[in-house]
PDB file of N, CA and C in Angstrom:
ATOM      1  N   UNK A   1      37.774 -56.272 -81.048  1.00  0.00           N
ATOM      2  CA  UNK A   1      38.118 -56.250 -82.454  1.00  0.00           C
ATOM      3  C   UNK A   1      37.490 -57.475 -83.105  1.00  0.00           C
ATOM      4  N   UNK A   2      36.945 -57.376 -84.072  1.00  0.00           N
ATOM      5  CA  UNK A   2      36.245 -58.864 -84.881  1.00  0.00           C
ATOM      6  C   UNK A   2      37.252 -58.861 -85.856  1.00  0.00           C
ATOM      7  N   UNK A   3      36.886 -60.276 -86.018  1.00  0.00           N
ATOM      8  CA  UNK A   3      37.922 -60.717 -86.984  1.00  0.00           C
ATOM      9  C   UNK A   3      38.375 -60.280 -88.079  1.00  0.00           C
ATOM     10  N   UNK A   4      37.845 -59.937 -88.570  1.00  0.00           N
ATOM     11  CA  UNK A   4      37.818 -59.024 -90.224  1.00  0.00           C
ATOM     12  C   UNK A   4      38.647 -57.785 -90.041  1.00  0.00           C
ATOM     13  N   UNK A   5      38.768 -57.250 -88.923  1.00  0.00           N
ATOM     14  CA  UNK A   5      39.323 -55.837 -88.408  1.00  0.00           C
ATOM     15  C   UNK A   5      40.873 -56.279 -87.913  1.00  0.00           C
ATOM     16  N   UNK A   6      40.584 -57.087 -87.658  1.00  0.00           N
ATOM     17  CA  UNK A   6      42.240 -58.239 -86.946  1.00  0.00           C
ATOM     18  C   UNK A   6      42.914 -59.105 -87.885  1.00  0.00           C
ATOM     19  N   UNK A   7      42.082 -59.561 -89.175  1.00  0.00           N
ATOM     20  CA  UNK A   7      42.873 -59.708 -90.202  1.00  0.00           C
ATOM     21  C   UNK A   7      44.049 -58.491 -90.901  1.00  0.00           C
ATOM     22  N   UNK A   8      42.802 -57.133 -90.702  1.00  0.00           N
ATOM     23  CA  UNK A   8      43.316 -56.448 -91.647  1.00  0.00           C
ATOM     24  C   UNK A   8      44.862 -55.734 -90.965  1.00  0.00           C
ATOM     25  N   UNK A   9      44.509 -55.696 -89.894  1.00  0.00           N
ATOM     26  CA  UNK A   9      45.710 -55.220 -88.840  1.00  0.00           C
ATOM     27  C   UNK A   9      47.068 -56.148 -88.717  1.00  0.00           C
ATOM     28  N   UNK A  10      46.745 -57.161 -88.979  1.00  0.00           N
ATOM     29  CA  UNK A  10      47.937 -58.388 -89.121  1.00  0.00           C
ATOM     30  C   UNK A  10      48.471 -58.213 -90.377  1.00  0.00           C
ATOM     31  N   UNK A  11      47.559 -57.938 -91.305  1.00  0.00           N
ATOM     32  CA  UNK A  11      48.461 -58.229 -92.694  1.00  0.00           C
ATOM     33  C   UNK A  11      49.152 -56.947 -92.885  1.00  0.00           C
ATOM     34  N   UNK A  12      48.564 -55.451 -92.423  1.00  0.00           N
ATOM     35  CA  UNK A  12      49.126 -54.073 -92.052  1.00  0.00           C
ATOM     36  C   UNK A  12      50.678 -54.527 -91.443  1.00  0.00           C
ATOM     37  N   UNK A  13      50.245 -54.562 -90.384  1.00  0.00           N
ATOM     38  CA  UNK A  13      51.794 -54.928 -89.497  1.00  0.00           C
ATOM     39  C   UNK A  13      53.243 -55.646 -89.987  1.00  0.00           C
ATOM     40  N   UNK A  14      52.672 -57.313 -90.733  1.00  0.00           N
ATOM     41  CA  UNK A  14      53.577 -57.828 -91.382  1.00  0.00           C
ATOM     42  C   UNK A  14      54.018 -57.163 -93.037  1.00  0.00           C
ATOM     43  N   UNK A  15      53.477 -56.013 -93.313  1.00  0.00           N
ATOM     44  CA  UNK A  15      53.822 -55.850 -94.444  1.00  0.00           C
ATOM     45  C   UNK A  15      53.114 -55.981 -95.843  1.00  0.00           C
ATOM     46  N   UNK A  16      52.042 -56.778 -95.534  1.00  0.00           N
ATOM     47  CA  UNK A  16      51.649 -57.505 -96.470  1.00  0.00           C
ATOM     48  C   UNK A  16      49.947 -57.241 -96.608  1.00  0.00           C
ATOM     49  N   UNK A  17      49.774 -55.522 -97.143  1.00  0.00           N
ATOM     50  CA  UNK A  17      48.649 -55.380 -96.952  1.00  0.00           C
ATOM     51  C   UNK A  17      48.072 -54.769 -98.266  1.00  0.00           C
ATOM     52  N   UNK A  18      47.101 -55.325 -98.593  1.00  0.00           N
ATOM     53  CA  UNK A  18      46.059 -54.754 -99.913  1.00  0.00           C
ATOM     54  C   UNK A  18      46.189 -53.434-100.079  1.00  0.00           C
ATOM     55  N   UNK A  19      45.905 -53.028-100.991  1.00  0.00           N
ATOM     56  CA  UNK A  19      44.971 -51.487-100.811  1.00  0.00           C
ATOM     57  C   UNK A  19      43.374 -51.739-100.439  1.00  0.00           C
ATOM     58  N   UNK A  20      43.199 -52.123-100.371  1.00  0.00           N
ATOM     59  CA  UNK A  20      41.729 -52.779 -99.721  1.00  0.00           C
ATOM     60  C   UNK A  20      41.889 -52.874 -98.334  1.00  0.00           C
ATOM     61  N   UNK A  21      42.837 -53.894 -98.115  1.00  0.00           N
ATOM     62  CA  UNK A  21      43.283 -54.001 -96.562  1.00  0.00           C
ATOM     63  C   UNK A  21      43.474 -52.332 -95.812  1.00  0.00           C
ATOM     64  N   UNK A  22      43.811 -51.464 -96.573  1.00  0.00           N
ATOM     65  CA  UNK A  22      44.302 -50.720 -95.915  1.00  0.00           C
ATOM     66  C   UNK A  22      43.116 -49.502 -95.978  1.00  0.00           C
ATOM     67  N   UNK A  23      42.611 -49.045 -96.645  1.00  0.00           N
ATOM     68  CA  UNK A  23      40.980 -48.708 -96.854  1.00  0.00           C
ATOM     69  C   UNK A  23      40.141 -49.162 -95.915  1.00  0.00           C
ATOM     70  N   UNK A  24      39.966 -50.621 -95.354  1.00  0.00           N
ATOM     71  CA  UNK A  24      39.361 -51.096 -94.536  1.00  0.00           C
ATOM     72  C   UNK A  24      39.711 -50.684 -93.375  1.00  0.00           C
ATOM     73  N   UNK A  25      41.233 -50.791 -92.859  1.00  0.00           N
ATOM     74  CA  UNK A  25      42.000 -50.148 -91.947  1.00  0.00           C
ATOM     75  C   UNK A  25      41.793 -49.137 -91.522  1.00  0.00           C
ATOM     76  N   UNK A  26      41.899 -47.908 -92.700  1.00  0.00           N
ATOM     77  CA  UNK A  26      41.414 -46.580 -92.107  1.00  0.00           C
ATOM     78  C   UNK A  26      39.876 -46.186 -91.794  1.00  0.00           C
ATOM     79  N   UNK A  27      39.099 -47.043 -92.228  1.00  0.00           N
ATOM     80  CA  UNK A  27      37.794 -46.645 -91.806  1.00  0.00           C
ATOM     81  C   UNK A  27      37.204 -46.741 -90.065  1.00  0.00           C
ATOM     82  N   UNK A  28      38.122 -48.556 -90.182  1.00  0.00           N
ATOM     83  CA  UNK A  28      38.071 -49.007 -88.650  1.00  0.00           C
ATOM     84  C   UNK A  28      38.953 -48.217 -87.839  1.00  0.00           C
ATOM     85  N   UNK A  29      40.247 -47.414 -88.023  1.00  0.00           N
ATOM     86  CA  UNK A  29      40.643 -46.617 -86.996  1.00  0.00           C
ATOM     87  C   UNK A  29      39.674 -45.483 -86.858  1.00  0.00           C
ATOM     88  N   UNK A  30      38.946 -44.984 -88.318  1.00  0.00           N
ATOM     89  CA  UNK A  30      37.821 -44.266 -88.007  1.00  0.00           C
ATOM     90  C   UNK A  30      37.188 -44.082 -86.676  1.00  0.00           C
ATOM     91  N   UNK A  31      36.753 -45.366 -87.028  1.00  0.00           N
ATOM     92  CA  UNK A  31      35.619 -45.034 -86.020  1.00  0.00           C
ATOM     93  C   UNK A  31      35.730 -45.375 -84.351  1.00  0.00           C
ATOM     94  N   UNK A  32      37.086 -45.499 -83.964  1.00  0.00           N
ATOM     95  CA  UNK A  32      37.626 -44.741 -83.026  1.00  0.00           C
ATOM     96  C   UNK A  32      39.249 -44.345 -82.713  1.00  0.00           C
ATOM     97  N   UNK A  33      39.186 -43.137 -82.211  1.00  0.00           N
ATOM     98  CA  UNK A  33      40.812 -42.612 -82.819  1.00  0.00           C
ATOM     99  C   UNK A  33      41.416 -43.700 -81.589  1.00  0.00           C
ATOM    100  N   UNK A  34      40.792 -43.936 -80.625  1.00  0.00           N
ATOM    101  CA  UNK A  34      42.255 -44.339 -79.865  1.00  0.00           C
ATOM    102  C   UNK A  34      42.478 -45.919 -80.500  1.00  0.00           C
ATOM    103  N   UNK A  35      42.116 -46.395 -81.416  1.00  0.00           N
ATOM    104  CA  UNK A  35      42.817 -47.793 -82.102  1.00  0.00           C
ATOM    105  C   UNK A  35      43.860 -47.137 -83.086  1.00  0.00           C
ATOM    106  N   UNK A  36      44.225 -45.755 -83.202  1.00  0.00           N
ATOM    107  CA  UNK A  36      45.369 -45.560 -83.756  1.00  0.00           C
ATOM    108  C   UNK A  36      46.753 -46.020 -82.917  1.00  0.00           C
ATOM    109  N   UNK A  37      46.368 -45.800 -80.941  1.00  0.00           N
ATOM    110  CA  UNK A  37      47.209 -46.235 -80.315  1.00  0.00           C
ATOM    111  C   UNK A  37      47.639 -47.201 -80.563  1.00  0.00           C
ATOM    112  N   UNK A  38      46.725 -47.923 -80.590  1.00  0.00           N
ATOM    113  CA  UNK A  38      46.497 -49.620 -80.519  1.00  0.00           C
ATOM    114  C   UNK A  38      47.291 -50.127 -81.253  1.00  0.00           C
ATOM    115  N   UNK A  39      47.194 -49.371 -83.102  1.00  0.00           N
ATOM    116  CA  UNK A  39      47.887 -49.829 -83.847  1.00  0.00           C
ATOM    117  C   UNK A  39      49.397 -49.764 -83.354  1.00  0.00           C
ATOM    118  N   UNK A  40      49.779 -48.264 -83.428  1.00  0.00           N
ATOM    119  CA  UNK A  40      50.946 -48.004 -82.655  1.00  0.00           C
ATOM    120  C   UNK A  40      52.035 -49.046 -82.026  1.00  0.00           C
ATOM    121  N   UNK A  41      51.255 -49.438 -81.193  1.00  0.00           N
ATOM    122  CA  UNK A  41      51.966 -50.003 -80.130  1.00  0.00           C
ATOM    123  C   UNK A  41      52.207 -51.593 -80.636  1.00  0.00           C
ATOM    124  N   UNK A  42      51.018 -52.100 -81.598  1.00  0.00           N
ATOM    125  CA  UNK A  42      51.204 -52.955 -82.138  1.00  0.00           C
ATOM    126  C   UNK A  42      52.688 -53.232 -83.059  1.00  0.00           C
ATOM    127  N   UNK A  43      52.517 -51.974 -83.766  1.00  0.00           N
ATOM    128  CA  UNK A  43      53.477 -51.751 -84.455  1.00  0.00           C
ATOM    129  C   UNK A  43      54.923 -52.047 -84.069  1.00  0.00           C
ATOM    130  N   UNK A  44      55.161 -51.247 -83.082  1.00  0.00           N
ATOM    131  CA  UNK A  44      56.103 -51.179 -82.029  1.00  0.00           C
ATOM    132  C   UNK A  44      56.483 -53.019 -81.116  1.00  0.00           C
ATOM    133  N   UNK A  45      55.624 -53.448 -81.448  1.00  0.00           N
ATOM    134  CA  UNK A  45      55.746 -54.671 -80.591  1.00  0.00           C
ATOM    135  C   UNK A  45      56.522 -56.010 -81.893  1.00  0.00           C
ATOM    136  N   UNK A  46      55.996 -55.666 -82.988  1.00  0.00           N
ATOM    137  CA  UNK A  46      55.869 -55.845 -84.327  1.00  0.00           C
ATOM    138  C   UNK A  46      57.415 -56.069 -84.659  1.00  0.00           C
ATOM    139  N   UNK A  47      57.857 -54.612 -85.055  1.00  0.00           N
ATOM    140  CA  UNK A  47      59.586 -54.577 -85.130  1.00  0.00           C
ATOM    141  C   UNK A  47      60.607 -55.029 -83.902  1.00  0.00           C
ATOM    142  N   UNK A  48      60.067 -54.862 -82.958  1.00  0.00           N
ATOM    143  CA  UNK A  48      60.940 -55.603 -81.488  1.00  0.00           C
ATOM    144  C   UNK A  48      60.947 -57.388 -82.024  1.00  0.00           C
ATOM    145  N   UNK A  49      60.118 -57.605 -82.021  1.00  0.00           N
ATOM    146  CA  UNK A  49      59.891 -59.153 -82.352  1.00  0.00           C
ATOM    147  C   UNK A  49      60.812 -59.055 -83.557  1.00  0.00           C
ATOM    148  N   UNK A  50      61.041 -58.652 -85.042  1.00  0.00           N
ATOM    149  CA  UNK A  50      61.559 -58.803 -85.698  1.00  0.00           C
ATOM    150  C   UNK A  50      63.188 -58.755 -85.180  1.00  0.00           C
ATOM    151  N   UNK A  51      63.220 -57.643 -84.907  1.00  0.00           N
ATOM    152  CA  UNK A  51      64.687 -57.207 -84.318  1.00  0.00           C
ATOM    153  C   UNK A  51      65.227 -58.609 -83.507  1.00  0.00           C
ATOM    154  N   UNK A  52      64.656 -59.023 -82.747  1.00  0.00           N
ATOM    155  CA  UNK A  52      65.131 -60.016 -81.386  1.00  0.00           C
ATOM    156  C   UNK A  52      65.465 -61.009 -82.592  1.00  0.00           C
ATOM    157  N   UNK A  53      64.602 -61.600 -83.756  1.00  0.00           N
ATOM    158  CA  UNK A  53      64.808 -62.620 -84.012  1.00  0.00           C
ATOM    159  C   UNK A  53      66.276 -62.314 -85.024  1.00  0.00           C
ATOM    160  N   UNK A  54      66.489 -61.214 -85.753  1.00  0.00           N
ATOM    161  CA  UNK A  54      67.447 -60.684 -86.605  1.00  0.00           C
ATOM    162  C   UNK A  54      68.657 -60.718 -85.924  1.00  0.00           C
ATOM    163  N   UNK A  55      68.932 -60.543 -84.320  1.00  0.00           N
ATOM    164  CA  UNK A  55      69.820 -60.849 -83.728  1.00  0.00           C
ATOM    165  C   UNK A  55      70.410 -61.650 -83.035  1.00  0.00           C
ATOM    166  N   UNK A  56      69.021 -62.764 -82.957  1.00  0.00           N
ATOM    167  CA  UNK A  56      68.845 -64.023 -82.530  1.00  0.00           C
ATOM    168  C   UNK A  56      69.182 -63.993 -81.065  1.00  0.00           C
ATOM    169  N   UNK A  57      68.753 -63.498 -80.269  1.00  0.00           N
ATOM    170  CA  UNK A  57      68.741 -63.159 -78.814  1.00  0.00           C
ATOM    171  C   UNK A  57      67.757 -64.476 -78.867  1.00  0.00           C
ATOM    172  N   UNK A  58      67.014 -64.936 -79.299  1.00  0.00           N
ATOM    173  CA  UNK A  58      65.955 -65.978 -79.099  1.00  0.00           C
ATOM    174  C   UNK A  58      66.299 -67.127 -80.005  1.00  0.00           C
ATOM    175  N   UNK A  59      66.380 -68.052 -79.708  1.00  0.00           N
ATOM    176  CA  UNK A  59      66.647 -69.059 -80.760  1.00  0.00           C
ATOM    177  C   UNK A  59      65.875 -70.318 -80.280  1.00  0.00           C
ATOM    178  N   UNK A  60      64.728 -71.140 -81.079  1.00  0.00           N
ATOM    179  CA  UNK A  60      64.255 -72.021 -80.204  1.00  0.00           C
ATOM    180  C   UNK A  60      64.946 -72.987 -80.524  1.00  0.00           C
ATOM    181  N   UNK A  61      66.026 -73.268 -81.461  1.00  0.00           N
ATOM    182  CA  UNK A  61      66.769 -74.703 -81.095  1.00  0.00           C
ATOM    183  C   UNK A  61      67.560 -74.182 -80.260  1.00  0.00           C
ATOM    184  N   UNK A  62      68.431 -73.116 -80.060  1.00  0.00           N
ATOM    185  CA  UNK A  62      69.155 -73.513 -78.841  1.00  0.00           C
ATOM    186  C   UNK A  62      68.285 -73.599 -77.112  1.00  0.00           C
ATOM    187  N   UNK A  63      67.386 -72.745 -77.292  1.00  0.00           N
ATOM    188  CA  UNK A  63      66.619 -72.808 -76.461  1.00  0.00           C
ATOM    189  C   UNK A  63      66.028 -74.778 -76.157  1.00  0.00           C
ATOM    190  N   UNK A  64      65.562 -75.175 -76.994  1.00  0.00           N
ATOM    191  CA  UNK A  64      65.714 -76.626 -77.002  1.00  0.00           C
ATOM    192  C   UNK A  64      66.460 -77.652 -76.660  1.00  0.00           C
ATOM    193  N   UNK A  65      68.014 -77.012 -76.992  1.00  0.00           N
ATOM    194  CA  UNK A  65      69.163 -77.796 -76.256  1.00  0.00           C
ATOM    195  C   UNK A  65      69.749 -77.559 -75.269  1.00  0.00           C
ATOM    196  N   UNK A  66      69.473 -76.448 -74.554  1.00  0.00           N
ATOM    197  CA  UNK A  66      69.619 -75.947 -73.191  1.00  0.00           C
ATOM    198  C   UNK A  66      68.516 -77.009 -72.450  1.00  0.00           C
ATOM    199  N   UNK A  67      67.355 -77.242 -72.733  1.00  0.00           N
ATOM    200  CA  UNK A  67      66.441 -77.700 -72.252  1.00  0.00           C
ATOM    201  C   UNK A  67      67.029 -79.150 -71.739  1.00  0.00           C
ATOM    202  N   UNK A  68      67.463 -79.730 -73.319  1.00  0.00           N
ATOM    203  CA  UNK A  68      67.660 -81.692 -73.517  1.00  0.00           C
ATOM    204  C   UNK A  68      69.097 -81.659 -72.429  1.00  0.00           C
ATOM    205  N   UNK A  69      69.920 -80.575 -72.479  1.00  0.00           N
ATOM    206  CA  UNK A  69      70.934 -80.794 -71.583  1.00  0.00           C
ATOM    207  C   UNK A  69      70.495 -80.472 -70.305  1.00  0.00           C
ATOM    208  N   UNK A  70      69.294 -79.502 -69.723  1.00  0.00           N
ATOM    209  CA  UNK A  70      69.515 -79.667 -68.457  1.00  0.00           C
ATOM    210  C   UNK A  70      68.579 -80.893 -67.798  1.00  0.00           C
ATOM    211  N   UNK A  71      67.961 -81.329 -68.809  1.00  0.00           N
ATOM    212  CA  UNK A  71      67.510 -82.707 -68.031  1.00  0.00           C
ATOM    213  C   UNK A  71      68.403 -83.988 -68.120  1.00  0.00           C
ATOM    214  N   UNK A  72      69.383 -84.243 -68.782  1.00  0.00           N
ATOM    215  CA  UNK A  72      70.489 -85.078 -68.777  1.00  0.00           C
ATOM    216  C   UNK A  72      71.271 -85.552 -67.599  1.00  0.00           C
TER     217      UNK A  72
END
């Protein structure tokens, strides 16, 4: 993927995409169908990450103070 094609897929994913961005998008899944997977799964990887952080299963300060306490 070059960069220009990986911009446009990042700003797709987070939401935050042109109509340009997305024009560009469909040309590059164009020109091959299996980066529709690609997107897909991106996608899919996309809302998991959101989700984890919405429920805070991940937290890097506590993750941080688990850390400072187990070297104490």
């Amino acid at each position: 993927m070059n960069d220009q094609a990986e911009d446009y897929v990042i700003r797709f994913i987070s939401r935050k995409e042109t109509k340009e961005d997305v024009e560009k998008l469909e040309e590059w899944l164009e020109e091959a169908p299996s980066r529709r997977n690609e997107l897909k799964q991106w996608l899919v990887a996309w809302d998991i990450a959101g989700m984890i952080k919405a429920v805070n299963i991940f937290s890097p300060d506590k993750a941080y103070q688990r850390f400072r306490f187990s070297i104490t």
